[in-house]
C-alpha atoms as a PDB file:
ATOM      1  CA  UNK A   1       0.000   0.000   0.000  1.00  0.00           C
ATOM      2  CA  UNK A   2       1.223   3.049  -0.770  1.00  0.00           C
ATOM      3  CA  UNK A   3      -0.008   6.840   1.053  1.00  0.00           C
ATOM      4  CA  UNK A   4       0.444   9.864  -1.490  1.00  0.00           C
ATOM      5  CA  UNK A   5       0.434  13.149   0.193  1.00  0.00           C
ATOM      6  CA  UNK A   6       2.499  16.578   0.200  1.00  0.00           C
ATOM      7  CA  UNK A   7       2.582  19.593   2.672  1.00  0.00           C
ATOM      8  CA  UNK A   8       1.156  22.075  -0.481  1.00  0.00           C
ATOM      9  CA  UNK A   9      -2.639  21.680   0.254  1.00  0.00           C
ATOM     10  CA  UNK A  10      -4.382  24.784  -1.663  1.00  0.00           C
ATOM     11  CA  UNK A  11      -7.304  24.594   1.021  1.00  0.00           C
ATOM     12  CA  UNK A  12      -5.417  23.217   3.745  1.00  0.00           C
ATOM     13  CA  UNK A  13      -1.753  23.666   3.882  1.00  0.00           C
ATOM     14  CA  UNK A  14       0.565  21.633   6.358  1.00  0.00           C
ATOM     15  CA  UNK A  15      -2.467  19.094   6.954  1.00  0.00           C
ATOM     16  CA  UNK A  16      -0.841  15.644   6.860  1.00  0.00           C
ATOM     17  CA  UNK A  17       1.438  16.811   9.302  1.00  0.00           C
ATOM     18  CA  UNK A  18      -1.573  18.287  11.574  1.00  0.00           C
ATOM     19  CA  UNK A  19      -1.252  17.038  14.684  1.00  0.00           C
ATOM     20  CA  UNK A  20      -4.018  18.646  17.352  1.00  0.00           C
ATOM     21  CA  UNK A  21      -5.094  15.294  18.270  1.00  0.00           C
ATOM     22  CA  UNK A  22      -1.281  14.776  19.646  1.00  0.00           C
ATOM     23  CA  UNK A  23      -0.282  12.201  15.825  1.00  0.00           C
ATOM     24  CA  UNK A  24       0.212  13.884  12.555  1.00  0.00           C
ATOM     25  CA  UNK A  25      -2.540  13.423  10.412  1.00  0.00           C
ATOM     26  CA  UNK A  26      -0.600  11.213   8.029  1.00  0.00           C
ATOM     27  CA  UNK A  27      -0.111   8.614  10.825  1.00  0.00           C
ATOM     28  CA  UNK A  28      -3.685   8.620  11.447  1.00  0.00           C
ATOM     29  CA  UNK A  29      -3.792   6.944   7.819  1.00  0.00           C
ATOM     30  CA  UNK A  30      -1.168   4.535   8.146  1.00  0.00           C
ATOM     31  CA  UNK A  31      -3.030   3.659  10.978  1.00  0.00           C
ATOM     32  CA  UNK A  32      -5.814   2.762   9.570  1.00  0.00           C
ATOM     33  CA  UNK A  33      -4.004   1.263   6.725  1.00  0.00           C
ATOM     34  CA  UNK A  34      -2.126  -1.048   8.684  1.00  0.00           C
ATOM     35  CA  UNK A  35      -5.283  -2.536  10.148  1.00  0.00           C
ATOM     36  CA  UNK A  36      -6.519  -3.689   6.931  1.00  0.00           C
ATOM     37  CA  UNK A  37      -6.275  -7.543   7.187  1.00  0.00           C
ATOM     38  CA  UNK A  38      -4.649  -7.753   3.719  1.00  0.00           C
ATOM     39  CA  UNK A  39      -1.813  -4.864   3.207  1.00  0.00           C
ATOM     40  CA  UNK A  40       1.192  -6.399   3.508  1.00  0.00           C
ATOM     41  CA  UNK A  41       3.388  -2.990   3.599  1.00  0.00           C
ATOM     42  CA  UNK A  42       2.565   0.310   3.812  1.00  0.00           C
ATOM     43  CA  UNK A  43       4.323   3.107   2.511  1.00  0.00           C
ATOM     44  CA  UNK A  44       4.147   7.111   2.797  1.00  0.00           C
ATOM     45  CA  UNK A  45       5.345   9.085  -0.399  1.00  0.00           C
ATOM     46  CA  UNK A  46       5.850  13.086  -0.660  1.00  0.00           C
ATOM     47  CA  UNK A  47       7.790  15.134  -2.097  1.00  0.00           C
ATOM     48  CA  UNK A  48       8.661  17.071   1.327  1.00  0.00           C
ATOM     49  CA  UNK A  49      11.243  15.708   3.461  1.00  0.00           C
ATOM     50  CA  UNK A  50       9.750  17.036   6.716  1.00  0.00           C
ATOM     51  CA  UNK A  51       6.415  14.111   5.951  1.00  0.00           C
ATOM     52  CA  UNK A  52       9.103  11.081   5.198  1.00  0.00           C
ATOM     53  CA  UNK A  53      11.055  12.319   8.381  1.00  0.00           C
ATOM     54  CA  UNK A  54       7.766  12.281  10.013  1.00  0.00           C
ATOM     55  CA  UNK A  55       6.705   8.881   8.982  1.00  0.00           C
ATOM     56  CA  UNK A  56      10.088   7.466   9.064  1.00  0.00           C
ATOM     57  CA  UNK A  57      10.651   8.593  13.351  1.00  0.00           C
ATOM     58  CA  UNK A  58       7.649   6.639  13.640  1.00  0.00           C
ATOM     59  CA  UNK A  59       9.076   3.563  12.065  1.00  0.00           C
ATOM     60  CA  UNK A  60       7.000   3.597   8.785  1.00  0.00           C
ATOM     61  CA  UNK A  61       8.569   3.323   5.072  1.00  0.00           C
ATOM     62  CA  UNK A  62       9.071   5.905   3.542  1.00  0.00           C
ATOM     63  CA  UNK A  63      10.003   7.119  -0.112  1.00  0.00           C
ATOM     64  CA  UNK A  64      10.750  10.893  -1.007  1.00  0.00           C
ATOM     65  CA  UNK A  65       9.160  11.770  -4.748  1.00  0.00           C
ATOM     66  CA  UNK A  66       9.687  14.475  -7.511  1.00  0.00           C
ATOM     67  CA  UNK A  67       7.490  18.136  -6.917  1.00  0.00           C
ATOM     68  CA  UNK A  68       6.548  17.101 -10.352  1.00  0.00           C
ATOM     69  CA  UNK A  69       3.153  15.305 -10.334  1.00  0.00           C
ATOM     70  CA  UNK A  70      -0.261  16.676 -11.256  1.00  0.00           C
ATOM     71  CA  UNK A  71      -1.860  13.980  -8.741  1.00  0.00           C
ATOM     72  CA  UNK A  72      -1.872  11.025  -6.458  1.00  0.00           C
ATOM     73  CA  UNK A  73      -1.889   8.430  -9.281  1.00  0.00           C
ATOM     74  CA  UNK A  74       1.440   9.952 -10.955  1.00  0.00           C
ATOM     75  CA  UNK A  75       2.997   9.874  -7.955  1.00  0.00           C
ATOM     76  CA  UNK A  76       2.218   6.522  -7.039  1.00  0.00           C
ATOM     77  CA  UNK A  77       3.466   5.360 -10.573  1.00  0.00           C
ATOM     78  CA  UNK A  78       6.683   6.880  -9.651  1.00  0.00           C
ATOM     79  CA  UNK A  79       7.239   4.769  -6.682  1.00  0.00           C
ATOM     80  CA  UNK A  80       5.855   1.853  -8.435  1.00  0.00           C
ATOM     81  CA  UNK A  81       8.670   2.212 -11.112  1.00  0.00           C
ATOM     82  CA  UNK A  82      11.161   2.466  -8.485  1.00  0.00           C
ATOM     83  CA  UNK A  83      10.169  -0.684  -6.517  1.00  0.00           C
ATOM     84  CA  UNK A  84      10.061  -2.663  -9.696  1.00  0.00           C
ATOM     85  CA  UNK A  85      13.369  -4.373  -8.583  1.00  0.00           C
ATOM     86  CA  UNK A  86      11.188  -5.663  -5.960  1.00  0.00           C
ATOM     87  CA  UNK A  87       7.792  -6.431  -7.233  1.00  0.00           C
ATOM     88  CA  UNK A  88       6.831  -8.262  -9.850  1.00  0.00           C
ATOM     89  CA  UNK A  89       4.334  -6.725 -12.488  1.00  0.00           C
ATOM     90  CA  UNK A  90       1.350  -8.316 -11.261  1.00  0.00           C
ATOM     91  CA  UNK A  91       1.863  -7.206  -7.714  1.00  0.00           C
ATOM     92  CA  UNK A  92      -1.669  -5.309  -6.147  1.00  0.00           C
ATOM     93  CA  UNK A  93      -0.194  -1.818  -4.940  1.00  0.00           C
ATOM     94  CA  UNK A  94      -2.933   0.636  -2.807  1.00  0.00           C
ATOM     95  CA  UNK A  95      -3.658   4.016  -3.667  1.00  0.00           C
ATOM     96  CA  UNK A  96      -4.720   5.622  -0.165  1.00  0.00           C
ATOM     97  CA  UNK A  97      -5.064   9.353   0.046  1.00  0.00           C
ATOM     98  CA  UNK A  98      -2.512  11.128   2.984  1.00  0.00           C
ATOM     99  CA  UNK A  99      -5.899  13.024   4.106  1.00  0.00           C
ATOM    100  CA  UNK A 100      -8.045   9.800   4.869  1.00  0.00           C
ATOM    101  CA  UNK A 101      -7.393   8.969   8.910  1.00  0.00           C
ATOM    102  CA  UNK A 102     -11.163   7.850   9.019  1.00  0.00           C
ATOM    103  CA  UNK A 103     -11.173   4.708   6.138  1.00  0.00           C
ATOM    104  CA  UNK A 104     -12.259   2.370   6.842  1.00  0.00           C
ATOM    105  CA  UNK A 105      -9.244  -1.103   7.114  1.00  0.00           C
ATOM    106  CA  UNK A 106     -12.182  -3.505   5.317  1.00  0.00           C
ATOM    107  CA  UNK A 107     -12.651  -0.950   2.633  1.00  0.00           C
ATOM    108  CA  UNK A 108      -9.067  -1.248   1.594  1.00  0.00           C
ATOM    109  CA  UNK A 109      -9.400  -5.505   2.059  1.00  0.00           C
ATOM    110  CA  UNK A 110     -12.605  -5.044  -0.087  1.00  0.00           C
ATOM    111  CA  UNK A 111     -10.396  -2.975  -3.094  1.00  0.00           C
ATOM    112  CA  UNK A 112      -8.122  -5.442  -2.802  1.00  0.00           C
ATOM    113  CA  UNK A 113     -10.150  -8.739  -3.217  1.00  0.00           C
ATOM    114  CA  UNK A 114     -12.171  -7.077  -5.837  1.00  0.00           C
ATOM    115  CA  UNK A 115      -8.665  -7.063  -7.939  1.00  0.00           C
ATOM    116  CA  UNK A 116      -7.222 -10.226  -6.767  1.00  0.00           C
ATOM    117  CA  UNK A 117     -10.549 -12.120  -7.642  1.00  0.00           C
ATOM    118  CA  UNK A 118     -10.560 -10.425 -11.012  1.00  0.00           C
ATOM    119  CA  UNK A 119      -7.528 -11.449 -13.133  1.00  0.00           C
ATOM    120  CA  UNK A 120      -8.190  -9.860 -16.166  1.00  0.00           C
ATOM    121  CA  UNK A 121      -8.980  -6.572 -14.591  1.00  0.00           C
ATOM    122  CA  UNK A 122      -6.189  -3.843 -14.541  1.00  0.00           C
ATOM    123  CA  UNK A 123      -7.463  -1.688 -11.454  1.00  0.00           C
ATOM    124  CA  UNK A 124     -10.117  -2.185  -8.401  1.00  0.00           C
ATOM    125  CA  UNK A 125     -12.452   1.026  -6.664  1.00  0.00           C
ATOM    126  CA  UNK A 126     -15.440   0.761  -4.262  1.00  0.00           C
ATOM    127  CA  UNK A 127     -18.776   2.010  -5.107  1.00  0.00           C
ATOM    128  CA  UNK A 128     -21.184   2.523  -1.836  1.00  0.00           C
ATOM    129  CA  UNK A 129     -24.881   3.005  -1.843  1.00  0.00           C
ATOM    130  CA  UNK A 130     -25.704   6.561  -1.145  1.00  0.00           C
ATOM    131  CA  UNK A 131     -26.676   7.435   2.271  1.00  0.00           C
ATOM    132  CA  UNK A 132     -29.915   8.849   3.769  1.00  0.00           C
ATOM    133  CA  UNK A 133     -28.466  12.344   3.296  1.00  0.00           C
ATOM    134  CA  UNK A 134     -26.976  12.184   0.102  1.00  0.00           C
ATOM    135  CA  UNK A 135     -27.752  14.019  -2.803  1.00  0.00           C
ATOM    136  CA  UNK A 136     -27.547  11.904  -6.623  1.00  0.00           C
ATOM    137  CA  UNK A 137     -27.282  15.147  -8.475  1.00  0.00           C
ATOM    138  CA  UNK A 138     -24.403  16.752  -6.383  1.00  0.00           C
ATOM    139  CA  UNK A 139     -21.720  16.869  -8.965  1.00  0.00           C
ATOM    140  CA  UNK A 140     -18.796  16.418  -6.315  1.00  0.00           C
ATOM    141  CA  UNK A 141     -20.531  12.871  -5.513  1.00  0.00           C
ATOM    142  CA  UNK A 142     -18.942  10.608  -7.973  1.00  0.00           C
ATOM    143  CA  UNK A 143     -21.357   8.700  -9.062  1.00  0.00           C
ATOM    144  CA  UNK A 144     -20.386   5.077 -11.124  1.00  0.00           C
ATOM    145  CA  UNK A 145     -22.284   2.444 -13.035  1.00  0.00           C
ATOM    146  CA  UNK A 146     -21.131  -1.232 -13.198  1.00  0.00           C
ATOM    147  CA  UNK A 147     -21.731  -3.805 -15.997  1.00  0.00           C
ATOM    148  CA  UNK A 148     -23.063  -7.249 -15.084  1.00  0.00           C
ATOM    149  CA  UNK A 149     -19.457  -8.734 -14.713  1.00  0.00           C
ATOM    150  CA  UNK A 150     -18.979  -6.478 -12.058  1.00  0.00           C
ATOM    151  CA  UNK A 151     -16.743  -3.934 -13.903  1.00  0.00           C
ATOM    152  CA  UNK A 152     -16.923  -0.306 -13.947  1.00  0.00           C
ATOM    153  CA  UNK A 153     -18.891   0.801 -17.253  1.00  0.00           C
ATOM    154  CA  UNK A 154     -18.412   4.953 -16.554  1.00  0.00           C
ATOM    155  CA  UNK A 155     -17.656   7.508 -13.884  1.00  0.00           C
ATOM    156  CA  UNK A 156     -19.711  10.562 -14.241  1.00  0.00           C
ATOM    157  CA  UNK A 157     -20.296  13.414 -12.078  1.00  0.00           C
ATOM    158  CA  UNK A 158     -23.897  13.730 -13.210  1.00  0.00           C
ATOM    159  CA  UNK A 159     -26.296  10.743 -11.819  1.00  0.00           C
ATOM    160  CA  UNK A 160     -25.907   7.799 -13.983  1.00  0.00           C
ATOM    161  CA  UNK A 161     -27.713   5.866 -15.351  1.00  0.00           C
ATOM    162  CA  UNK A 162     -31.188   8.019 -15.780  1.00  0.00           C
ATOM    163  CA  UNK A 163     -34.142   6.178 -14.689  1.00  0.00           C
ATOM    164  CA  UNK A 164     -36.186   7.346 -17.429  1.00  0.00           C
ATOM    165  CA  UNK A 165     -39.668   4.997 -16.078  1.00  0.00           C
ATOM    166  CA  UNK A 166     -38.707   5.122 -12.284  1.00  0.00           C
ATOM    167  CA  UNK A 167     -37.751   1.953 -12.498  1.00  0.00           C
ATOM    168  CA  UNK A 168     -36.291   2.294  -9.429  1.00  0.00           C
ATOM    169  CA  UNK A 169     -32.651   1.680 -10.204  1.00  0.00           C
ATOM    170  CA  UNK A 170     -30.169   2.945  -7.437  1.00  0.00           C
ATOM    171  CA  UNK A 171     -27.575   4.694  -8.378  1.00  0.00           C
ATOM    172  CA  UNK A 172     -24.086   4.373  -6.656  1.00  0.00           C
ATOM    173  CA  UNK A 173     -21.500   6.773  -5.427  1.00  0.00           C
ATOM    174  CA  UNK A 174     -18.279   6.186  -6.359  1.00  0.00           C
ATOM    175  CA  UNK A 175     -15.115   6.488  -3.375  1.00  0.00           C
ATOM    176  CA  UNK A 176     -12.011   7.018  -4.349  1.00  0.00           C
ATOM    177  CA  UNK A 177      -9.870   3.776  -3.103  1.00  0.00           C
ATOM    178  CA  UNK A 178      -7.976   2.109  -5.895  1.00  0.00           C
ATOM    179  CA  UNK A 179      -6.112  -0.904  -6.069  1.00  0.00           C
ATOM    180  CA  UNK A 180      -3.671  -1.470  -9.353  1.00  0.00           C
ATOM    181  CA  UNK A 181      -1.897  -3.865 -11.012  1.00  0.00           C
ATOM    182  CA  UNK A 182       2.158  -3.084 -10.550  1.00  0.00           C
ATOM    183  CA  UNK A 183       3.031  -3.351 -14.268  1.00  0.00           C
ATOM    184  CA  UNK A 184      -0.574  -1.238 -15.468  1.00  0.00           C
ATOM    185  CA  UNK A 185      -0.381   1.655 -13.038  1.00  0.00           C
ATOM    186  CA  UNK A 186       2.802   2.841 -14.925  1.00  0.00           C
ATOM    187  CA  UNK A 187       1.318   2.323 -17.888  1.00  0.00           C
ATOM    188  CA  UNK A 188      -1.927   4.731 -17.471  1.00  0.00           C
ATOM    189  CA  UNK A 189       0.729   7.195 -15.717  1.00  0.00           C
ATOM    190  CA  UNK A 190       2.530   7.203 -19.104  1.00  0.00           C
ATOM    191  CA  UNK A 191      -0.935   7.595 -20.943  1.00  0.00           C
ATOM    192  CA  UNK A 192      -1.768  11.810 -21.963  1.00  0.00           C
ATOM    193  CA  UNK A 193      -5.246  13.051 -20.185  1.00  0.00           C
ATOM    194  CA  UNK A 194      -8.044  11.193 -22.304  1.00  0.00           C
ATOM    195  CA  UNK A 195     -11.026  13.516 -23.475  1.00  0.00           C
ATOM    196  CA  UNK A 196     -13.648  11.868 -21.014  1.00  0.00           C
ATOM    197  CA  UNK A 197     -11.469  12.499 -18.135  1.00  0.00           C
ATOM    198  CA  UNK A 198     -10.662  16.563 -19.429  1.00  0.00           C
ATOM    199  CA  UNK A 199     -14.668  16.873 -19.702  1.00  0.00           C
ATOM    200  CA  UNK A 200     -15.464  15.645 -16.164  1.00  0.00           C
ATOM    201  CA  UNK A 201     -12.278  15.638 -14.229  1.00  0.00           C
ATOM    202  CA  UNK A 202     -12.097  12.298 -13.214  1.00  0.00           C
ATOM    203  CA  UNK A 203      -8.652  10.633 -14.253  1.00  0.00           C
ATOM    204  CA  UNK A 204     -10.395   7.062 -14.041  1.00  0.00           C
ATOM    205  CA  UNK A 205     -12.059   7.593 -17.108  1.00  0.00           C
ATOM    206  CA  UNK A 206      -8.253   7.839 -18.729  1.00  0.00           C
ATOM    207  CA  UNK A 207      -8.707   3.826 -18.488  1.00  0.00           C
ATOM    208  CA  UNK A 208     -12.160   3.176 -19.697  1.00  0.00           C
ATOM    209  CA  UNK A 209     -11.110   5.340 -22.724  1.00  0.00           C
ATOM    210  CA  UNK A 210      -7.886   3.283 -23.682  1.00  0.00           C
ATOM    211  CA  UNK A 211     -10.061  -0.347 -23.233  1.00  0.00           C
ATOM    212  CA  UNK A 212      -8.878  -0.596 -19.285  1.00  0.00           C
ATOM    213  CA  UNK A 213     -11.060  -2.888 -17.000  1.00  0.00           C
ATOM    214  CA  UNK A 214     -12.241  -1.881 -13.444  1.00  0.00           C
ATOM    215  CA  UNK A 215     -13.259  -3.721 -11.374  1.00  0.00           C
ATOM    216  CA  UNK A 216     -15.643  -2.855  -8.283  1.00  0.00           C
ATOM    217  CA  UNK A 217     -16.473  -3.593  -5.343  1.00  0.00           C
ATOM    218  CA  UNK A 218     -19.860  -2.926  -3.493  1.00  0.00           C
ATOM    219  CA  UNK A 219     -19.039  -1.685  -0.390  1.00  0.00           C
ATOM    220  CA  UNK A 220     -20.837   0.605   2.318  1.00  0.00           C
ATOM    221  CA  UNK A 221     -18.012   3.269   2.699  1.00  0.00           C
ATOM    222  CA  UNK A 222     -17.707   7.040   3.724  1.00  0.00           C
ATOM    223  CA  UNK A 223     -14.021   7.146   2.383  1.00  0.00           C
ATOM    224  CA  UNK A 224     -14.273  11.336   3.063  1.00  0.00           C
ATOM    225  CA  UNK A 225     -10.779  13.321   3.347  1.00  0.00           C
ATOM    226  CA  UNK A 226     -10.247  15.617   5.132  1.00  0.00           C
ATOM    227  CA  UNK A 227      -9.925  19.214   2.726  1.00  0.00           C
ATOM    228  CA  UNK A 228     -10.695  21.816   4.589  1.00  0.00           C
ATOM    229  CA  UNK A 229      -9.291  22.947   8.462  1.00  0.00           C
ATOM    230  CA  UNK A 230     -13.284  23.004   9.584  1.00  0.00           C
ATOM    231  CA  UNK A 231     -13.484  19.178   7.877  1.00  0.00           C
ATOM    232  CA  UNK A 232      -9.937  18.867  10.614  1.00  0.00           C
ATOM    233  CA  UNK A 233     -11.782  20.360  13.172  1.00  0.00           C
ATOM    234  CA  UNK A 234     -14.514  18.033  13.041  1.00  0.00           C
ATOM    235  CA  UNK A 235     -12.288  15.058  12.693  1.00  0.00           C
ATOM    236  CA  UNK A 236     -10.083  16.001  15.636  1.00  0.00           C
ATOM    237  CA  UNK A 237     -13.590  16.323  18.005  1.00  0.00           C
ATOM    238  CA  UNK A 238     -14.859  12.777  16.973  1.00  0.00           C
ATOM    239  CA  UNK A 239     -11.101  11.393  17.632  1.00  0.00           C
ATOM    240  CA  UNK A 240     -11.260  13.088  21.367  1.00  0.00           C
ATOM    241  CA  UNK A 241     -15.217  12.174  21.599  1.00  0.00           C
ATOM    242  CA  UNK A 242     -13.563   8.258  21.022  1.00  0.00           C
ATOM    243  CA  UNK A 243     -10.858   8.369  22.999  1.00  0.00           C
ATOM    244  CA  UNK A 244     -11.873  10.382  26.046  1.00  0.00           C
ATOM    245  CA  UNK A 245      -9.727  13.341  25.573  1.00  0.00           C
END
C-alpha cells in the first residue's frame, strides 16, 4: 500500500502533518491502513522531506518523490517504477489518500479482493450506496455504473444511469480507493489526459477510454478526506469524543 500526500494543500496547507489530536494526520492513515487484514506494507510518499522524516521517526517506510506530479496516481506510478526491482508486475499496490485517517481497514481488504478475484482486470475502486443524506445530483458525488461482470462501465459526475420509467434503479457513489496492477499503473501514468477524463475531471475515465477494466467492489463506505481545516476540526472532536480526551 502506498499513502500519497504533500505539505502544499491549496485549502489546507501543512495538513498531513496536523497534529491537534497529539499524531500527525498522516499517521492517522497509516493507521488505519495497517489494520486492513490484507496490506502487507505500507508506505508514505511526498515530495517534502519534513512528511518522510515524520513517517520514518515513527518507524513507517518511507520514499521521497519528484514536486513534479499533477496527482496522487502519478505519484504513485513513480514509486511503483522504483520498486520494480522488488515487485513483480502483477503485484496489487494501494492508492490511499494522505488526508483519509477515518477509512475504513475492510474498505481497503474489499479494493483489494475485488482485484485479486478479477484477473483480467487492470485496477479495483469501491462504489457505496448513497446514504440517507446524500444528494444523486451533487456533482462532487462521484457517481459510477457497473456492468453485469462487475466492472466499472463509466464515472460521471452527473447521476448515472437516468431512470427514465422510475424503475427504481439505485444509483451508486463512487469512493475514491484504488487498487492497481504493478506493471498497469505505470502504464496509465505514461498515458496523456483522455477527453472523457478533461470533460469531467475524473482521471479514471483515462482507463475506460484506452479499453482498461475496473473492477468494483460494493461496499458501504464514507471514504471522506479531510480538505478543509473546519473538515480537521470536526475530525479532531470525533477522535477526542472516542478516545476520552
Amino acid at each position: 500500500m502506498v499513502i500519497p500526500t504533500r505539505l502544499g494543500s491549496t485549502r489546507f496547507p501543512g495538513k498531513a502533518l496536523a497534529a491537534e489530536t497529539g499524531r500527525p494526520l498522516i499517521l492517522h492513515v497509516v493507521d488505519r491502513a495497517r489494520a486492513a487484514r490484507s496490506v502487507e506494507r505500507v508506505i508514505v510518499t511526498a515530495p517534502d522531506p519534513e512528511i518522510i522524516k515524520i513517517a520514518q521517526d515513527a518507524g513507517v517506510e518511507a520514499i521521497e518523490t519528484s514536486f513534479d506530479h499533477p496527482n496522487g496516481t502519478s505519484r504513485l506510478a513513480e514509486v511503483s517504477a522504483r520498486l520494480a526491482n522488488e515487485l513483480p508486475s502483477n503485484a496489487i499496490l494501494v492508492n490511499v489518500q494522505g488526508d483519509e485517517p477515518e477509512l475504513e481497514p475492510d474498505a481497503i481488504d474489499a479494493v483489494i479482493l475485488a482485484l485479486s478475484d478479477d484477473p483480467d482486470a487492470d485496477m479495483s475502486t469501491i462504489a457505496a450506496p448513497f446514504g440517507p443524506g446524500d444528494d444523486p445530483t451533487d456533482p462532487n458525488q462521484v457517481k459510477v455504473v457497473m456492468g453485469l461482470d462487475g466492472r466499472a462501465i463509466y464515472f460521471s459526475r452527473s447521476r448515472i444511469p437516468f431512470d427514465r420509467d422510475d424503475a427504481g434503479f439505485t444509483p451508486f457513489r463512487h469512493v475514491g480507493l484504488y487498487a492497481y496492477r504493478r506493471g498497469f499503473l505505470e502504464q496509465f501514468a505514461s498515458w496523456p489526459e483522455s477527453p472523457l477524463e478533461r470533460a469531467e475531471r475524473l482521471e479514471q475515465l483515462r482507463v475506460l477510454e484506452h479499453g482498461g477494466r475496473i473492477a468494483v467492489a460494493v461496499h458501504a463506505s464514507d471514504g471522506g478526506g479531510i480538505d478543509t481545516p473546519e473538515q480537521y476540526a470536526a475530525f479532531v472532536a470525533r477522535w477526542r469524543a472516542n478516545h476520552g480526551t
